[in-house]
Protein backbone atom coordinates (compact mmCIF):
# COMPACT_ATOMS: atom_id res chain seq x y z
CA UNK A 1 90.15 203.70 84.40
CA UNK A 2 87.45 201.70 86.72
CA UNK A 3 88.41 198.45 87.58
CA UNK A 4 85.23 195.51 87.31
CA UNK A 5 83.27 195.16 90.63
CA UNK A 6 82.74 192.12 92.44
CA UNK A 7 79.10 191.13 92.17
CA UNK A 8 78.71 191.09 95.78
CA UNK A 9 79.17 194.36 96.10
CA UNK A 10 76.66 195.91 93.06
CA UNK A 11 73.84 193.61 93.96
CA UNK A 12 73.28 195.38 97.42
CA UNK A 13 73.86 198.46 96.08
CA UNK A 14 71.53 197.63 92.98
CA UNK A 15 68.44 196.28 95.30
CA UNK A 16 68.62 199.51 97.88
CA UNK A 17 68.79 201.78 94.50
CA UNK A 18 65.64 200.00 93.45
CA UNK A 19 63.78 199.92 96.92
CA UNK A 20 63.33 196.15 96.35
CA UNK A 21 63.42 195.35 100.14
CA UNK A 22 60.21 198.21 100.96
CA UNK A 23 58.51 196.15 98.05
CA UNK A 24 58.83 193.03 99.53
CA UNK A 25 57.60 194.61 103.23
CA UNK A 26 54.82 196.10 101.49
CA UNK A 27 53.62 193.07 99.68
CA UNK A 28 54.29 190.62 102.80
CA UNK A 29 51.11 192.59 104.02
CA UNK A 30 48.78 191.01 101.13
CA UNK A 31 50.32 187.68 102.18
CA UNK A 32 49.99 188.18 105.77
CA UNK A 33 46.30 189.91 105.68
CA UNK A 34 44.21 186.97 107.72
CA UNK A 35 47.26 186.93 110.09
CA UNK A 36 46.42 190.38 110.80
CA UNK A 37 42.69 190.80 110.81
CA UNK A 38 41.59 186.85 111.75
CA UNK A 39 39.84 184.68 110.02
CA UNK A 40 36.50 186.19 110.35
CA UNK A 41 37.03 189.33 108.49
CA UNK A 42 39.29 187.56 106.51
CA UNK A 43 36.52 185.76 105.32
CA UNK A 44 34.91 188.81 103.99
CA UNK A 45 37.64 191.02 102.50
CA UNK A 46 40.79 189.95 100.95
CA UNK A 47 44.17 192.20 100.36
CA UNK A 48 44.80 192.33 96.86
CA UNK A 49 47.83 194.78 95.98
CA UNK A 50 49.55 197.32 97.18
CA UNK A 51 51.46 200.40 95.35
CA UNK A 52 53.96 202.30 97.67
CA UNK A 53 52.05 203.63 100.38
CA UNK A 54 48.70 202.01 99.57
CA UNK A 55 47.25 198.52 100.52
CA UNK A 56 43.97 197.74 98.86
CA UNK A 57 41.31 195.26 100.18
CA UNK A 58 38.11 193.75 98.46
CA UNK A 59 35.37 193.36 100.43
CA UNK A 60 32.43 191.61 99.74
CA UNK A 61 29.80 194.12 100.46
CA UNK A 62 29.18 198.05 102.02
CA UNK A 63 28.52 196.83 106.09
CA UNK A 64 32.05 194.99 105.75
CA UNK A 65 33.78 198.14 103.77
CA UNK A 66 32.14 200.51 106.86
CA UNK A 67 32.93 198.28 109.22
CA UNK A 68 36.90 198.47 108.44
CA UNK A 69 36.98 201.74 107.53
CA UNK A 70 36.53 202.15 111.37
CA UNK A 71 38.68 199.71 112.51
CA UNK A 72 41.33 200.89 109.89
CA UNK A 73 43.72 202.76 112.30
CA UNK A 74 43.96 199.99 114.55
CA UNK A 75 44.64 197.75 111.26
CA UNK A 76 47.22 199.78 110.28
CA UNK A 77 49.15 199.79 113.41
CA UNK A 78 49.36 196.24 113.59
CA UNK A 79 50.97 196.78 109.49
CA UNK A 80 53.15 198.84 110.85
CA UNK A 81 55.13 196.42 113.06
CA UNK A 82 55.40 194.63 110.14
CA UNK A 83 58.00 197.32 108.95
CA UNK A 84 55.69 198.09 105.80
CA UNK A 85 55.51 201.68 104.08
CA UNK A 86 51.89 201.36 103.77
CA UNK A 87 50.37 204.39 105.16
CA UNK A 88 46.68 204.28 103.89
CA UNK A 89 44.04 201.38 103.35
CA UNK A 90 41.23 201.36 100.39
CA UNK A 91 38.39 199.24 100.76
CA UNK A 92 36.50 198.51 97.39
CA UNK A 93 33.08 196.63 97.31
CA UNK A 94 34.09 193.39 94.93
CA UNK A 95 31.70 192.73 92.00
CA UNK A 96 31.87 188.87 92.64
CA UNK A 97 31.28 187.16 95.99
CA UNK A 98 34.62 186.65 98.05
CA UNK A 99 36.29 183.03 97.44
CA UNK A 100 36.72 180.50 100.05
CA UNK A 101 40.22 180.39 100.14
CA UNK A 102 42.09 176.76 99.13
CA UNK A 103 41.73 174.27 102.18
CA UNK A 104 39.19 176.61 104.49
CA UNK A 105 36.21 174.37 105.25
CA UNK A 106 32.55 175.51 104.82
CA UNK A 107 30.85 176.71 107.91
């Protein structure tokens, strides 16, 4: 016969089972983006999801997508010390111009 668990116990258990902490790296990645590339590039591409080993970024035209594609290794080294499981970047071309982001002022 199995005795009830204390909660304490099955919710770590529960959240490593569901790889909810790897989630939460990976997505503190979108949230951290102009952190990690500056406000500049920020400016013209935006992190917008992730899946498990992918982060993808919308960019607001091709020069910006060509122009991370070659700083991409160096981007993804500074993800890394972020203790994310992203292991690959996609840059798409967005089909509407890139917001300003809430409280950025016009240049």
């Amino acid at each position: 016969m199995k005795f009830p668990e204390r909660i304490n116990r099955i919710v770590p258990r529960v959240l490593k089972d569901m790889d909810i902490g790897g989630k939460v790296r990976n997505w503190q990645v979108v949230d951290k983006w102009e952190d990690l590339v500056g406000p500049k590039i920020a400016r013209h591409a935006q992190a917008v999801s992730v899946d498990s080993e992918n982060l993808f970024v919308m960019v607001d035209n091709p020069v910006w997508q060509s122009q991370l594609f070659i700083m991409k290794s160096e981007i993804l080294k500074k993800i890394r010390k972020l203790d994310s499981r992203i292991k690959d970047i996609r840059f798409m071309i967005s089909d509407t111009p890139m917001t300003r982001r809430q409280g950025e002022k016009k240049n």
